[in-house]
Protein backbone atom coordinates (compact mmCIF):
# COMPACT_ATOMS: atom_id res chain seq x y z
CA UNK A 1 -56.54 -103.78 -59.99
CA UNK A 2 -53.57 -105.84 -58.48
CA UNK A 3 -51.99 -106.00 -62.07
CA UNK A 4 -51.96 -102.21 -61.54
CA UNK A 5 -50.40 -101.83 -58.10
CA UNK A 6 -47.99 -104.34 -59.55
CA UNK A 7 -46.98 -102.37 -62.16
CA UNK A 8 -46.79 -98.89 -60.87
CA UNK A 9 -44.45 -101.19 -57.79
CA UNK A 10 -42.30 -102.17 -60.30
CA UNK A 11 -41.86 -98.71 -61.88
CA UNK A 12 -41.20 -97.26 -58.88
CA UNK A 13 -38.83 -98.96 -57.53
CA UNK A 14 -36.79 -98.95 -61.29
CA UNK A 15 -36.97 -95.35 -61.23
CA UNK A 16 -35.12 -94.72 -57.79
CA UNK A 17 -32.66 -97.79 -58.62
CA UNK A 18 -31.81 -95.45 -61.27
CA UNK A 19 -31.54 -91.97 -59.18
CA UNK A 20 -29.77 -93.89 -56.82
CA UNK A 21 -26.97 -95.25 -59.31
CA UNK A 22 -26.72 -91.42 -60.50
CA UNK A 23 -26.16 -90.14 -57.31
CA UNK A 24 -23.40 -92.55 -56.40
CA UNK A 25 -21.81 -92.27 -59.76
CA UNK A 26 -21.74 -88.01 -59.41
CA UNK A 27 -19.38 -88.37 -55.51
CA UNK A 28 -17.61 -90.68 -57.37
CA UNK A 29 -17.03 -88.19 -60.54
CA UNK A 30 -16.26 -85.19 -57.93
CA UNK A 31 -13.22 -87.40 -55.61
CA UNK A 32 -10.70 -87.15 -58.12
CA UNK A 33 -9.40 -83.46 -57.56
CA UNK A 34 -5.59 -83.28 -58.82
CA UNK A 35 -4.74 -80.39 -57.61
CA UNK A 36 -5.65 -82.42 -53.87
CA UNK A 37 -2.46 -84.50 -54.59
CA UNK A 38 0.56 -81.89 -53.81
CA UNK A 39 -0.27 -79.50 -50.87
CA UNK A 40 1.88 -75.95 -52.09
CA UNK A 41 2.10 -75.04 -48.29
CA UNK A 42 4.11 -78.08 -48.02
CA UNK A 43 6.14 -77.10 -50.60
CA UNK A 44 6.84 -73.56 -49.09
CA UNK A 45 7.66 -75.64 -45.84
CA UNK A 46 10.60 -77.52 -46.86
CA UNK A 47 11.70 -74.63 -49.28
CA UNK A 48 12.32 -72.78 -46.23
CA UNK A 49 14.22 -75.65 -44.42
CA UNK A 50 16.11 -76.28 -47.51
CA UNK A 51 20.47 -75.64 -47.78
CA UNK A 52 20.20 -75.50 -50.80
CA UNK A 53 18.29 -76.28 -54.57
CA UNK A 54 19.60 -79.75 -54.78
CA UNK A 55 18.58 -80.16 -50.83
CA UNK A 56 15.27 -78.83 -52.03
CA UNK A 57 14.82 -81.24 -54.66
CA UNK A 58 15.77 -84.39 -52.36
CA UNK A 59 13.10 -83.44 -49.79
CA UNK A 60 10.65 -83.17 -52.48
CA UNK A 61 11.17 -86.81 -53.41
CA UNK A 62 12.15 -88.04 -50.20
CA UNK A 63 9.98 -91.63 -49.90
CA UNK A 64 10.21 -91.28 -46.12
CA UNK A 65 8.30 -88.31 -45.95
CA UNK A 66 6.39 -88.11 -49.09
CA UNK A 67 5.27 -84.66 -50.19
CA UNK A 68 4.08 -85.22 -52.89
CA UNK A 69 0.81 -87.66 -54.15
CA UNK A 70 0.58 -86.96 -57.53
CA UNK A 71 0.10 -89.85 -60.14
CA UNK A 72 -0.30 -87.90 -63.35
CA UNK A 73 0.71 -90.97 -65.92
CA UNK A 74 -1.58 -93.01 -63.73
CA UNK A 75 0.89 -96.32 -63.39
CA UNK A 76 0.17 -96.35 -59.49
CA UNK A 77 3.58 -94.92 -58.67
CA UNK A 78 3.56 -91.06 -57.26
CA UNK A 79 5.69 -89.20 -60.19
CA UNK A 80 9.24 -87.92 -59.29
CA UNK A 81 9.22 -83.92 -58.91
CA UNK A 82 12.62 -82.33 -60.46
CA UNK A 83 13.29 -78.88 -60.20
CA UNK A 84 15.24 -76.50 -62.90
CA UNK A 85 16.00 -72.82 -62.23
CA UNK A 86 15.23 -69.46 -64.69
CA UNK A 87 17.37 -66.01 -63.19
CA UNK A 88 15.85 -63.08 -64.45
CA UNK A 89 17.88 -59.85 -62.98
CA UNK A 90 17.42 -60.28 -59.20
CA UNK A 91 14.37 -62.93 -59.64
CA UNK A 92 15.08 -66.82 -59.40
CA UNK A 93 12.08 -69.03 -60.65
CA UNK A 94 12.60 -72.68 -59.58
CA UNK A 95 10.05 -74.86 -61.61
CA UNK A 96 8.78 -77.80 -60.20
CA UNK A 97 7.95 -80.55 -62.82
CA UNK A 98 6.71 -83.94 -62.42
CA UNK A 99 8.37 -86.41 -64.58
CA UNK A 100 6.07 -88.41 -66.72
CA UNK A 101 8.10 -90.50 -69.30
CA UNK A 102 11.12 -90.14 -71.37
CA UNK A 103 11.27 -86.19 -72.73
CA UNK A 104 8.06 -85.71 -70.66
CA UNK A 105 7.49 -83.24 -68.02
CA UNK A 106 4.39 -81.34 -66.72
CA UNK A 107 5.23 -77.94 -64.62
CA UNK A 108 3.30 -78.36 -60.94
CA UNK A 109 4.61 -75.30 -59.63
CA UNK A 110 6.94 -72.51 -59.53
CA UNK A 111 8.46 -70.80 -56.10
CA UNK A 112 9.83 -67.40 -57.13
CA UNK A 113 11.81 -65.60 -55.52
CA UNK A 114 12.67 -61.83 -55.45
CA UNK A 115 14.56 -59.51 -53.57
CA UNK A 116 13.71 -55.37 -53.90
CA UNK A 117 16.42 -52.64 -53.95
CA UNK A 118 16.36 -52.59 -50.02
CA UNK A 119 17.51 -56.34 -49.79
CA UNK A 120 14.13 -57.33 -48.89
CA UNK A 121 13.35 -60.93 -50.12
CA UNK A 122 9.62 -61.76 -51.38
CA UNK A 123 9.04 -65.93 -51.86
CA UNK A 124 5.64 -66.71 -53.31
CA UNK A 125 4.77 -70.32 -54.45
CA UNK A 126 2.32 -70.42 -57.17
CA UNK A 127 0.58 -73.69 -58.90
CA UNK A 128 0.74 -74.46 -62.35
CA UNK A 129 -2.59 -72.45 -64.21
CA UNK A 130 -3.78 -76.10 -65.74
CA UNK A 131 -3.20 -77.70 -62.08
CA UNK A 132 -4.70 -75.51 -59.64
CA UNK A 133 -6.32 -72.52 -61.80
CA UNK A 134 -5.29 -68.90 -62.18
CA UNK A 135 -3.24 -67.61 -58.83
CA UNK A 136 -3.42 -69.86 -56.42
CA UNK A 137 -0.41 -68.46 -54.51
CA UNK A 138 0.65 -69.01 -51.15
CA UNK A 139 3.47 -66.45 -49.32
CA UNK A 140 5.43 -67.73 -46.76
CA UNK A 141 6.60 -66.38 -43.79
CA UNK A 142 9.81 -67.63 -42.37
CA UNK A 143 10.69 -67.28 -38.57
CA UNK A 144 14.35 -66.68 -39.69
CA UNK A 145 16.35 -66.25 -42.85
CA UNK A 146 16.49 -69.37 -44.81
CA UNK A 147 20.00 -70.41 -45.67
CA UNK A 148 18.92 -70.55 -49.11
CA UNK A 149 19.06 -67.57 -49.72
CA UNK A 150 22.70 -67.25 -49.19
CA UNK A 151 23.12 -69.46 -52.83
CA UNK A 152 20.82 -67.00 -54.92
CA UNK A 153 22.72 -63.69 -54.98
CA UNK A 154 26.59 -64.33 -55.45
CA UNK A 155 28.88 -63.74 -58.18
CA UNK A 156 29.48 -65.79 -60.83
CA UNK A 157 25.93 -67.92 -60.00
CA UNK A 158 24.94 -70.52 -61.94
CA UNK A 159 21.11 -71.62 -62.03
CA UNK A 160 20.34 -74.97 -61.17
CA UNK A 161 19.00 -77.85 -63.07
CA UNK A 162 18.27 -81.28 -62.08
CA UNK A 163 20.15 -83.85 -63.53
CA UNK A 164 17.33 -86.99 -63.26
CA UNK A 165 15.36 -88.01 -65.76
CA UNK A 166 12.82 -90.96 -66.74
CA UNK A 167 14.63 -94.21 -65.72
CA UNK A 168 17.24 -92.48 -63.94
CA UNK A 169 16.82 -91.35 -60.14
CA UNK A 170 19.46 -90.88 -57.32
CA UNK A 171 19.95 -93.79 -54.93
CA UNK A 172 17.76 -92.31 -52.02
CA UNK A 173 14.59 -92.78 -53.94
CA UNK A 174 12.18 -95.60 -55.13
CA UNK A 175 8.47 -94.93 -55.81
CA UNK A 176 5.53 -95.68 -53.78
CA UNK A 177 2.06 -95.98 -54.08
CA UNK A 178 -0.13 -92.87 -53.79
CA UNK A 179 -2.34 -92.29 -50.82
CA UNK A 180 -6.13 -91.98 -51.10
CA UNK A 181 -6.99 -88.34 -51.13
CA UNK A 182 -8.66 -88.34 -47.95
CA UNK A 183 -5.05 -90.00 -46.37
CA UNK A 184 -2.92 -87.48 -48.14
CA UNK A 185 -4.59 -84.77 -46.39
CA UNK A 186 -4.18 -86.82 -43.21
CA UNK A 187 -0.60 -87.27 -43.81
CA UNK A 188 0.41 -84.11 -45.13
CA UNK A 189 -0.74 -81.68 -42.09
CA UNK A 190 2.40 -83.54 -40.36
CA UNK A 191 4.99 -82.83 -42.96
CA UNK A 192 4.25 -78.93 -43.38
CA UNK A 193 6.15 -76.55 -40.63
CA UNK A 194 3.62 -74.59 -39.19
CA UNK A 195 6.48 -72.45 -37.30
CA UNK A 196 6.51 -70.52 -40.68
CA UNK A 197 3.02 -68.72 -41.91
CA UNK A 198 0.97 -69.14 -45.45
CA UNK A 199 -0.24 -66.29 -46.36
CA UNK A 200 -3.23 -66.82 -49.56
CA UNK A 201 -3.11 -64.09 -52.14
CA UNK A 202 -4.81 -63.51 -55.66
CA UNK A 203 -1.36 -61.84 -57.32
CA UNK A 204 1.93 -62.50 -58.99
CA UNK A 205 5.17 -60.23 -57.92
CA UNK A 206 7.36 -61.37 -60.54
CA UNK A 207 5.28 -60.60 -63.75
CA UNK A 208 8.43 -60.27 -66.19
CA UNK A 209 10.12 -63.26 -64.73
CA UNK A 210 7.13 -65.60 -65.53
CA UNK A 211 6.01 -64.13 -68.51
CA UNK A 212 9.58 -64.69 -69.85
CA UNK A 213 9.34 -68.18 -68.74
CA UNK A 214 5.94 -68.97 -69.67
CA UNK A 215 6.53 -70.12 -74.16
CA UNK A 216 9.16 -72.03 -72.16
CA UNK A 217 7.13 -74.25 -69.61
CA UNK A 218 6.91 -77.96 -69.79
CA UNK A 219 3.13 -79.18 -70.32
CA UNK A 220 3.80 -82.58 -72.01
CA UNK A 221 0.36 -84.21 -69.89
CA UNK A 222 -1.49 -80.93 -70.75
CA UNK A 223 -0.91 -81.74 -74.46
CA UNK A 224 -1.81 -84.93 -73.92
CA UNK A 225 -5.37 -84.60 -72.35
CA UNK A 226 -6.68 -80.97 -72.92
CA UNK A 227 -9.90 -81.31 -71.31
CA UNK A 228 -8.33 -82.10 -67.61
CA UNK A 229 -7.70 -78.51 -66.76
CA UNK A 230 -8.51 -76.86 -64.14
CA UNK A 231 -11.33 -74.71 -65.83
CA UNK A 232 -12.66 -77.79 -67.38
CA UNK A 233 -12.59 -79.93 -64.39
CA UNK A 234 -14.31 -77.08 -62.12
CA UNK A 235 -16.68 -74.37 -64.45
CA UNK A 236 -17.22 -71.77 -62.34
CA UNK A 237 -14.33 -71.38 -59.91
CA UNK A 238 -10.99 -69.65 -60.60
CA UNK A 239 -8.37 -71.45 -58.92
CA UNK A 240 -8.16 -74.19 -56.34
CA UNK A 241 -9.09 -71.81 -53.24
CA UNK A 242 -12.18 -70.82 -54.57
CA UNK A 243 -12.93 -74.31 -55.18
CA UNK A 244 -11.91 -75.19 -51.45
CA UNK A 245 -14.36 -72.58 -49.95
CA UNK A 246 -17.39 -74.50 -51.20
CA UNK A 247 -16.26 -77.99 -50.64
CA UNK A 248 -17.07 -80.06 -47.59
CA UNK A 249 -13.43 -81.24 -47.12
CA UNK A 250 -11.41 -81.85 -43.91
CA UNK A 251 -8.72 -79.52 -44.12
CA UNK A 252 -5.28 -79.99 -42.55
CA UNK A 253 -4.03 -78.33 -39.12
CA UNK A 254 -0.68 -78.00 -37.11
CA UNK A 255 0.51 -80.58 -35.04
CA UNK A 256 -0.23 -78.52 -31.80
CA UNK A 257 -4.41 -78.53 -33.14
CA UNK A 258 -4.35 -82.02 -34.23
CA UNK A 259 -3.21 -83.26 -30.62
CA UNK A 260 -5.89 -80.29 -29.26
CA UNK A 261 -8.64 -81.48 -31.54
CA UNK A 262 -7.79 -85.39 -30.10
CA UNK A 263 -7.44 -83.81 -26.24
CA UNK A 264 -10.58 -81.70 -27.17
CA UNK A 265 -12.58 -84.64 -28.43
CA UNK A 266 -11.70 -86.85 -24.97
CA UNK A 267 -12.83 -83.08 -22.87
CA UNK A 268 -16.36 -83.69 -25.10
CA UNK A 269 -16.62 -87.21 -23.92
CA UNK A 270 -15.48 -86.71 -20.42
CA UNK A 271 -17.87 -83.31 -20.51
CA UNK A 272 -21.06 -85.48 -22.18
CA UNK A 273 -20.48 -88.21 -19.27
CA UNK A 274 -20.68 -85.90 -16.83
CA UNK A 275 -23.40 -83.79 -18.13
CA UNK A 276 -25.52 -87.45 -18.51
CA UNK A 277 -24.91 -88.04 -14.54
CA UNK A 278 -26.01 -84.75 -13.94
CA UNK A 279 -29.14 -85.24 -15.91
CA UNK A 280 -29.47 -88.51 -14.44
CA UNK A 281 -28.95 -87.65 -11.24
CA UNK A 282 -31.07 -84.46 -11.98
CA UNK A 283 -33.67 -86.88 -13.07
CA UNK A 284 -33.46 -88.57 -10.07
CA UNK A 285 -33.74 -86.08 -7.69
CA UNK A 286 -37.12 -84.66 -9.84
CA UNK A 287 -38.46 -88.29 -9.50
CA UNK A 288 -42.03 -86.75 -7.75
CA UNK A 289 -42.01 -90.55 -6.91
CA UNK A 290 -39.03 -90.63 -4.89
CA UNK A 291 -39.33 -87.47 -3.61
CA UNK A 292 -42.35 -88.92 -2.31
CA UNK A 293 -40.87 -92.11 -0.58
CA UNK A 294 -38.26 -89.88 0.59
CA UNK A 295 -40.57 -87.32 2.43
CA UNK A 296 -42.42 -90.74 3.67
CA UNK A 297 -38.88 -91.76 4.77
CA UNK A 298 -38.12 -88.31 6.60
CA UNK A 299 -41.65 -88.94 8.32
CA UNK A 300 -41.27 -92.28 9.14
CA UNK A 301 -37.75 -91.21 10.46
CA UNK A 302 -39.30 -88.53 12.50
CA UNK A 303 -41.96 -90.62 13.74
CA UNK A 304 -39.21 -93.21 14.70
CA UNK A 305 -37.80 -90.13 16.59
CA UNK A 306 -40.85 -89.28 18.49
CA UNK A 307 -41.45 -93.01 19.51
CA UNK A 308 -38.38 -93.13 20.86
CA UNK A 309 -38.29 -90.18 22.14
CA UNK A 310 -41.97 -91.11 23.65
CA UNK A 311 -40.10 -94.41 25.02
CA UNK A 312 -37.52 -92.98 26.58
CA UNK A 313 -40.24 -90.20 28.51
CA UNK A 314 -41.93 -93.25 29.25
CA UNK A 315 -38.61 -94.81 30.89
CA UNK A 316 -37.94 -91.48 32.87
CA UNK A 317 -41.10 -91.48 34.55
CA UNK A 318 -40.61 -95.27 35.19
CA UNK A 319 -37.50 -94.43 36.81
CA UNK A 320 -38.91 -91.80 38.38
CA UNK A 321 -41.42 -93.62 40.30
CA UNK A 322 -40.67 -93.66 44.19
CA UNK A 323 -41.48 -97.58 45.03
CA UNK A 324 -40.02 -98.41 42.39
CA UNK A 325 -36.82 -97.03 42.81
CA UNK A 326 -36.91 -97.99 47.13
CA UNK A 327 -38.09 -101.62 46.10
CA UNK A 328 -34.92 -101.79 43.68
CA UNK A 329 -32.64 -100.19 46.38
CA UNK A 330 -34.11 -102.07 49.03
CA UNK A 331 -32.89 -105.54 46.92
CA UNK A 332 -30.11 -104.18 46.17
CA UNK A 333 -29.08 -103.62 49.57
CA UNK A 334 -30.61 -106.85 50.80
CA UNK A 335 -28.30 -108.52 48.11
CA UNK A 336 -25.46 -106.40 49.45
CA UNK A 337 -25.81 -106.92 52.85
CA UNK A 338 -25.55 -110.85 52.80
CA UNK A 339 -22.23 -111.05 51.44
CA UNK A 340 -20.99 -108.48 53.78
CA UNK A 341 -22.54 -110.70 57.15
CA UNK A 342 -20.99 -114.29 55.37
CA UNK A 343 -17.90 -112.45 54.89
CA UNK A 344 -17.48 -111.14 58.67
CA UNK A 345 -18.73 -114.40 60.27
CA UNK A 346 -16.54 -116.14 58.01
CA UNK A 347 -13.02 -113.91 59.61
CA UNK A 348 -14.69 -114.58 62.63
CA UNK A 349 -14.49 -117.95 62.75
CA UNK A 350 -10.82 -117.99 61.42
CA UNK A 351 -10.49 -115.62 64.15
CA UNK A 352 -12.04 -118.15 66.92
CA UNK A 353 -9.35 -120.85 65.13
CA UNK A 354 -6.42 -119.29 65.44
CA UNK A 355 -6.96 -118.50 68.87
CA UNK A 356 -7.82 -121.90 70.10
């Protein structure tokens, strides 16, 4: 019988050693989110702060601020984003690509940008189909007319194209080491304006531009592991929001939250302090124990009162009582009187002195 219960002890405990090491290896499996590693709403933000393409480019690969987190050739450095332009009538498309290696480029995202017959200009920032799924756009919103704009629609304009490549980088930048997902979100929510607005839509404006573009787009790491896409890394979900709506993730906020979320969190504390006095003071005052004593106090008090009260009754009618009072002011003036008699006899004989 103990050989049993042995046994069955033993297989127990293998079994949930083993549902245990599943578990930890499936959060494991689901950390590792790419598209997590290059926020697009930061990308709109310094788009809009931007003079100009190559301005654009530099704050993309700033290592002071660091946009960007993503590590697609995996040697621990975050990749260098370039940009390149396509013009299509009145539509610029500025590609951003991360560098990989030498000849080897992988589009992130585009930002295109549009403006209509009435000089109205549409921006929408859009990830890369095999990064972040099918339209995953963002609109921004700019408070005032980025300057920009003022490069896009002149004569004689010539689109841009970055001149770095693999090996060769411009003398503000050096690579750095790529933050843990959960510390790129962290850091990020600082870097993105939130004076502008991000609007989330499920459609492209500039159909002919893209589709133009599209036999043309760099997808050297997509070539190189297939099976990483977005549809294959997330069955079932469409693009990156979708995917966000169901995950338990910390999302980012503006400065102005992240200080009221902090504030908020001390107003909790200072409001659970309080609240525990109350109770305890609540619980104090509902003591039937010490609302006991306390009554026994009050009576006590009271009784005190009336004893005293009794006392000083008792005093009254003491002094009220008719020998007493003529025996005390008989010895009082019986102690008064002597000194008065010493005191004359005394100037009488001084008297008597002076005249003899």
């Amino acid at each position: 019988m103990k050989t049993k219960i042995i046994t069955l002890t033993l297989l127990t405990s293998l079994f949930a050693g083993q549902l245990f090491a599943q578990d930890r290896t499936t959060v494991n499996a689901t950390s590792s989110e790419i598209s997590d590693n290059l926020d697009l709403r930061a990308v709109a933000s310094i788009f809009g702060d931007a003079l100009n393409l190559d301005d654009f480019e530099r704050r993309l690969n700033d290592p002071k601020v660091q946009i960007s987190n993503l590590d697609l050739n995996q040697d621990n450095q975050v990749d260098y984003l370039r940009v390149i332009e396509s013009v299509e009538g009145n539509t610029h498309l500025i590609i951003v690509q991360s560098v990989l290696g030498r000849d080897t480029f992988q589009d992130v995202a585009t930002i295109e940008v549009e403006r209509d017959r009435n000089n109205n200009v549409q921006v929408q920032v859009v990830g890369d189909v095999y990064m972040y799924g099918d339209n995953y756009i963002y609109e921004p919103v700019y408070v005032n007319t980025p300057v920009i704009y003022n490069h896009f629609w002149v004569t004689n304009y010539r689109p841009y194209c970055s001149s770095w490549y693999w090996g060769y980088y411009p003398t503000y930048y050096y690579a750095w080491t790529p933050f843990p997902v959960f510390g790129y979100r962290n850091h990020i929510g600082l870097c993105i304006n939130f004076n502008y607005s991000y609007n989330y839509v499920n459609y492209r404006r500039c159909h002919v531009a893209y589709t133009n573009y599209y036999a043309r787009r760099a997808n050297g790491y997509e070539r190189q592991y297939p099976n990483r896409s977005f549809s294959h890394r997330n069955s079932g979900y469409a693009n990156r929001h979708e995917l966000d709506r169901t995950r338990n993730i910390r999302t980012t906020g503006t400065r102005n939250e992240i200080a009221h979320n902090s504030n908020s969190t001390r107003d909790n504390s200072l409001v659970r302090n309080n609240s525990s006095t109350r109770n305890e003071n609540t619980r104090r005052d509902d003591t039937p124990r010490n609302n006991s004593s306390t009554r026994s106090e009050v009576v006590r008090r009271d009784n005190t009162t009336r004893n005293i009260g009794s006392n000083r009754t008792e005093n009254i009618r003491r002094d009220n009582n008719p020998r007493g009072n003529s025996s005390t002011r008989a010895e009082n003036n019986g102690g008064n009187s002597s000194p008065r008699n010493e005191s004359s006899r005394t100037q009488g004989n001084s008297n008597k002195s002076r005249r003899g």
